[in-house]
C-alpha atoms as a PDB file:
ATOM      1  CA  UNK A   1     -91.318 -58.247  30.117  1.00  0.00           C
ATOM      2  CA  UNK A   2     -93.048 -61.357  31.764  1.00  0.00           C
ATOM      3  CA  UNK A   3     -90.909 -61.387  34.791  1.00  0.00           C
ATOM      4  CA  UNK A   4     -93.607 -61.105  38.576  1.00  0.00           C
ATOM      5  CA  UNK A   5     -91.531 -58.292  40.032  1.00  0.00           C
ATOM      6  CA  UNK A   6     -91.748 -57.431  43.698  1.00  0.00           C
ATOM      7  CA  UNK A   7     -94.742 -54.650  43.015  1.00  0.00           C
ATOM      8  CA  UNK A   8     -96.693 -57.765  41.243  1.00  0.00           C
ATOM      9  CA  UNK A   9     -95.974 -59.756  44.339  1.00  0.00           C
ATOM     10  CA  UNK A  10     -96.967 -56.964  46.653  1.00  0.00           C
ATOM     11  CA  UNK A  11    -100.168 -56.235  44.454  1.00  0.00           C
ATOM     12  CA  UNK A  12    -101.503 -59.908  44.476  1.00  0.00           C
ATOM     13  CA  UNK A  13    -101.166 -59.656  48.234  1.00  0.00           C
ATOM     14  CA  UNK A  14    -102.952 -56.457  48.356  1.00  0.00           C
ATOM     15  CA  UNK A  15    -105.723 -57.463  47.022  1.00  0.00           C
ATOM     16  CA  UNK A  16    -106.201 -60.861  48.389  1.00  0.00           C
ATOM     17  CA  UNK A  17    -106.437 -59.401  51.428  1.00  0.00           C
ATOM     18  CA  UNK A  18    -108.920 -57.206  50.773  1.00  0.00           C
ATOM     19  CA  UNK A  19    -110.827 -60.813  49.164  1.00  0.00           C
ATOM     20  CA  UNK A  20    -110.367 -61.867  52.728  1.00  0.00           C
ATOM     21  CA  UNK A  21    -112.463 -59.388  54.477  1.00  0.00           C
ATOM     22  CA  UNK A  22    -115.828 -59.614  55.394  1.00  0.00           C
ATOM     23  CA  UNK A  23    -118.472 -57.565  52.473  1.00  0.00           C
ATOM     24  CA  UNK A  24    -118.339 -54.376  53.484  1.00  0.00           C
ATOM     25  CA  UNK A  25    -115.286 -54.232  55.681  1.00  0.00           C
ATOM     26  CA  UNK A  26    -113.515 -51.094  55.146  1.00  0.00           C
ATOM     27  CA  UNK A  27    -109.527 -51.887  55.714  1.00  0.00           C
ATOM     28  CA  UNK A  28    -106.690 -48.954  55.896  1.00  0.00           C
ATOM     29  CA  UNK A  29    -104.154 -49.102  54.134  1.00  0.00           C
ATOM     30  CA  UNK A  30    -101.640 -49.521  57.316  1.00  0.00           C
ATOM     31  CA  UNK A  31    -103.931 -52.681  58.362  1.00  0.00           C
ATOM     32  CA  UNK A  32    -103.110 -54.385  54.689  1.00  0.00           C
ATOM     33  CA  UNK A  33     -99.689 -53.159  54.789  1.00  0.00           C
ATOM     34  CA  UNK A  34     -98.891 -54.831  58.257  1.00  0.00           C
ATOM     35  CA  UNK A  35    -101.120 -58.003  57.571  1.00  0.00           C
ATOM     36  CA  UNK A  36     -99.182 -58.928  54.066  1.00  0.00           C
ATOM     37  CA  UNK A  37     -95.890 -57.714  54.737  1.00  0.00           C
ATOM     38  CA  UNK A  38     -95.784 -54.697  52.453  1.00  0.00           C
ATOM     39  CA  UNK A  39     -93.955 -51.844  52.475  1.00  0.00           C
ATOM     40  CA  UNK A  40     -97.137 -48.785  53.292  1.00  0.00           C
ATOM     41  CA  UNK A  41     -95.981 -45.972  50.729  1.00  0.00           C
ATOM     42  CA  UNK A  42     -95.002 -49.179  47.974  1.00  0.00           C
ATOM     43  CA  UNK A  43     -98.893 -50.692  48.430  1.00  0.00           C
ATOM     44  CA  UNK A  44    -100.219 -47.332  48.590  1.00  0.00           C
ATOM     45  CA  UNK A  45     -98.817 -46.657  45.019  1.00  0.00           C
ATOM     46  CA  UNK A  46    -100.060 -49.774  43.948  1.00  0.00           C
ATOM     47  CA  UNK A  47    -103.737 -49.133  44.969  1.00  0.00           C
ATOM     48  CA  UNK A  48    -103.516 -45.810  43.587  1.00  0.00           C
ATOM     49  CA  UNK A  49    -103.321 -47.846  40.284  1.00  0.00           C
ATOM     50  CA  UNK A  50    -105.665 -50.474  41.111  1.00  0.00           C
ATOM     51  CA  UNK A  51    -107.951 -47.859  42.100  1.00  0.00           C
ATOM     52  CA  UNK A  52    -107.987 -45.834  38.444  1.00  0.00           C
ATOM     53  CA  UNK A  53    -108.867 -49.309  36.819  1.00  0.00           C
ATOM     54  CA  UNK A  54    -111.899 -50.383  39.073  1.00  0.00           C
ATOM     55  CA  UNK A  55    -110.321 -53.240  41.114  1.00  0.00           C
ATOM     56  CA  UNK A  56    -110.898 -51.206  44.126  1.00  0.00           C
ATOM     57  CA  UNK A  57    -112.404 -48.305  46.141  1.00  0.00           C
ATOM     58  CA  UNK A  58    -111.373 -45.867  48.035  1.00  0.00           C
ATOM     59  CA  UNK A  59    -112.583 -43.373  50.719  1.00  0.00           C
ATOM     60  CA  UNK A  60    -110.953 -40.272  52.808  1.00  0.00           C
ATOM     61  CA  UNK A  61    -111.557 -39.308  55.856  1.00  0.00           C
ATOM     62  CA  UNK A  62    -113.139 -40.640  59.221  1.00  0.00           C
ATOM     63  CA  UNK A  63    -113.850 -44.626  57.903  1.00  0.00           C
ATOM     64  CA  UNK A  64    -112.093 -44.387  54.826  1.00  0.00           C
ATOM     65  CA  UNK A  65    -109.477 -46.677  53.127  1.00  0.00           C
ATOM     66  CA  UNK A  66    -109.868 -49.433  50.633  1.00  0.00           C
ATOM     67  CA  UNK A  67    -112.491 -51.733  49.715  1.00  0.00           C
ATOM     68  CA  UNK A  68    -112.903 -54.401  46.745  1.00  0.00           C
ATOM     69  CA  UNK A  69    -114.107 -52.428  43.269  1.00  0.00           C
ATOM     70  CA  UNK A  70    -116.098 -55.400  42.502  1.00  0.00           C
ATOM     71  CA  UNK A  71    -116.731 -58.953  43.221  1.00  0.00           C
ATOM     72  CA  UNK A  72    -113.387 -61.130  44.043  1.00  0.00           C
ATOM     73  CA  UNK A  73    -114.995 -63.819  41.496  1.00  0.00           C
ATOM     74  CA  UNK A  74    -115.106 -61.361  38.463  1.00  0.00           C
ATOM     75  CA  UNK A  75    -111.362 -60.278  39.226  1.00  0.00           C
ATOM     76  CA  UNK A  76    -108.373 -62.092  37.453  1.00  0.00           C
ATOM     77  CA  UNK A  77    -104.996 -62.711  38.829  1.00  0.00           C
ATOM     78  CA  UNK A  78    -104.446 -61.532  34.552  1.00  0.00           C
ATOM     79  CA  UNK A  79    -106.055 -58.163  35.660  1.00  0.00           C
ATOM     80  CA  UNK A  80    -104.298 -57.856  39.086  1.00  0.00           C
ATOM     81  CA  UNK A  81    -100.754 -58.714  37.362  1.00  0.00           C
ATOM     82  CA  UNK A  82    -101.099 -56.380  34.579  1.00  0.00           C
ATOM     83  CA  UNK A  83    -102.192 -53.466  36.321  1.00  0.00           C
ATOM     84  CA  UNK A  84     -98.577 -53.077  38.076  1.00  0.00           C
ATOM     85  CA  UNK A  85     -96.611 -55.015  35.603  1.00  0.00           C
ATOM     86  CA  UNK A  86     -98.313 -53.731  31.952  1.00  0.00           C
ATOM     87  CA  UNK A  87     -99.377 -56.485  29.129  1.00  0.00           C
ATOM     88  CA  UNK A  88     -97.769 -59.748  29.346  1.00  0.00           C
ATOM     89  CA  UNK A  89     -95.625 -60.368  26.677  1.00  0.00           C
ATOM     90  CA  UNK A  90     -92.805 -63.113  26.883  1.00  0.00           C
ATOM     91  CA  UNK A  91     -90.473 -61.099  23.958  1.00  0.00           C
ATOM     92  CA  UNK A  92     -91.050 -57.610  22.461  1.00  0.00           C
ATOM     93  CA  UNK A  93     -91.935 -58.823  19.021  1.00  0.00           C
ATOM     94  CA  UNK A  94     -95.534 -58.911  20.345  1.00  0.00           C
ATOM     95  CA  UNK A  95     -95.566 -55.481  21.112  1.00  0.00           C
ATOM     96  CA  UNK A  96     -96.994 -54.988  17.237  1.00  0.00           C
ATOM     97  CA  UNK A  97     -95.495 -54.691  13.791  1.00  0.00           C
ATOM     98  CA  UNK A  98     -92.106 -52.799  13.157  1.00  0.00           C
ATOM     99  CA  UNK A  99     -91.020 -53.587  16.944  1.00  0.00           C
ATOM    100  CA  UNK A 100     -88.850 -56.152  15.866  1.00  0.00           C
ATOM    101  CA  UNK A 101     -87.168 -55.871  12.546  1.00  0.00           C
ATOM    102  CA  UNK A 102     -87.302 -59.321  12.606  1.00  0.00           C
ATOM    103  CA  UNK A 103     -91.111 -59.857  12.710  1.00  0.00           C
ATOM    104  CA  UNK A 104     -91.992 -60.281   8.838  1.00  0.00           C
ATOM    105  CA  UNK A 105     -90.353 -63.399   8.624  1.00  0.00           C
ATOM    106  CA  UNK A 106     -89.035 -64.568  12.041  1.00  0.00           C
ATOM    107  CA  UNK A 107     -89.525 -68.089  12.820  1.00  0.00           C
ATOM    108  CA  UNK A 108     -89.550 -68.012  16.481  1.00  0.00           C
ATOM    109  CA  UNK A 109     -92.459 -65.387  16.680  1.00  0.00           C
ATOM    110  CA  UNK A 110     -95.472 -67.604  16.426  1.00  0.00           C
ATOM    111  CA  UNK A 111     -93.626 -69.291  19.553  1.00  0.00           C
ATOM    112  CA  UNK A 112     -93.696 -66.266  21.481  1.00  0.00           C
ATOM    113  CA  UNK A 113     -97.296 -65.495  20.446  1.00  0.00           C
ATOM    114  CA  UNK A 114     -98.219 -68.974  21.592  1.00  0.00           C
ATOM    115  CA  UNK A 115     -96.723 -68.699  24.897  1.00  0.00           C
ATOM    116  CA  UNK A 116     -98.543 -65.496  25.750  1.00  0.00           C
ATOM    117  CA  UNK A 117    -101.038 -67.243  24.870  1.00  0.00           C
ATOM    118  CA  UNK A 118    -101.169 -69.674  27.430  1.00  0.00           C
ATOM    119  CA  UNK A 119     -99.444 -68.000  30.100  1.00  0.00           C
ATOM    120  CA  UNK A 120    -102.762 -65.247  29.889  1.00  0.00           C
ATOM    121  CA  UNK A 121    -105.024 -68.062  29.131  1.00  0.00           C
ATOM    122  CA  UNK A 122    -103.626 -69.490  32.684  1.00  0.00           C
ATOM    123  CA  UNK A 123    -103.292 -65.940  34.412  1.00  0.00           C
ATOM    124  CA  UNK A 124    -107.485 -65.495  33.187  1.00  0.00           C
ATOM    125  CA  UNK A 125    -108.328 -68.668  34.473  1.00  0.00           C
ATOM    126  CA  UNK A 126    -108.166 -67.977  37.961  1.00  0.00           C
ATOM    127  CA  UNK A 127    -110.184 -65.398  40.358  1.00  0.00           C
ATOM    128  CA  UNK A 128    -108.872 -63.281  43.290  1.00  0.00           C
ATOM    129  CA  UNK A 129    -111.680 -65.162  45.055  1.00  0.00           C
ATOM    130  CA  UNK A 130    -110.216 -68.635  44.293  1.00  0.00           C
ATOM    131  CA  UNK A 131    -106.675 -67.345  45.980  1.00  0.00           C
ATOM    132  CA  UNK A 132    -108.733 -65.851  48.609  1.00  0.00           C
ATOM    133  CA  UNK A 133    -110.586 -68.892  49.783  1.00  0.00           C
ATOM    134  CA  UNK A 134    -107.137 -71.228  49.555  1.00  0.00           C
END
């Protein structure tokens, strides 16, 4: 549910890295792998999925591999996170109505609903590029 597993981890590294190269710099995937400690075939995955949403590019061939999608300042760490982990939800009563058969009148829901709240009010609030530059 809201638990950073070890493909979040691996995907937040993944794509700092790719924050930390130079505009332009086309990295293979082996070069990011190495550099952040990653498992090859586990990052590779996880840039296949990063890929279908937009966060980043990538080329075949002679000079290909993997390239930011689009500026490190317009990508979130909310974005990055939920692209290998799905929606952040602290309890599965926020998965909609009829989930829980407890959500008509359950007192702790608005909790929940608060703390996603915050936690992707947090996760929103800060930029690949901030973690980049740190």
């Amino acid at each position: 549910m809201m638990e950073l597993t070890r493909k979040g981890e691996y995907a937040i590294r993944g794509i700092v890295y790719l924050a930390q190269q130079p505009a332009g710099k086309v990295s293979l995937i082996s070069e990011i792998a190495q550099a952040t400690e990653v498992p090859q075939t586990f990052l590779a995955k996880i840039f296949q999925s990063f890929a279908k949403l937009g966060l980043i590019n990538s080329s075949r061939g002679t000079g290909g591999g993997f390239i930011l999608g689009r500026p490190a300042s317009s990508i979130t760490l909310r974005q990055v996170v939920e692209a290998v982990e799905g929606p952040i939800m602290p309890n599965r009563c926020l998965l909609g109505t009829g989930s829980c058969e407890r959500d008509g009148h359950c007192r702790v829901h608005p909790v929940w609903k608060t703390v996603q709240s915050h936690v992707v009010g947090i996760l929103d609030g800060v930029t690949i590029e901030e973690l980049a530059s740190k």
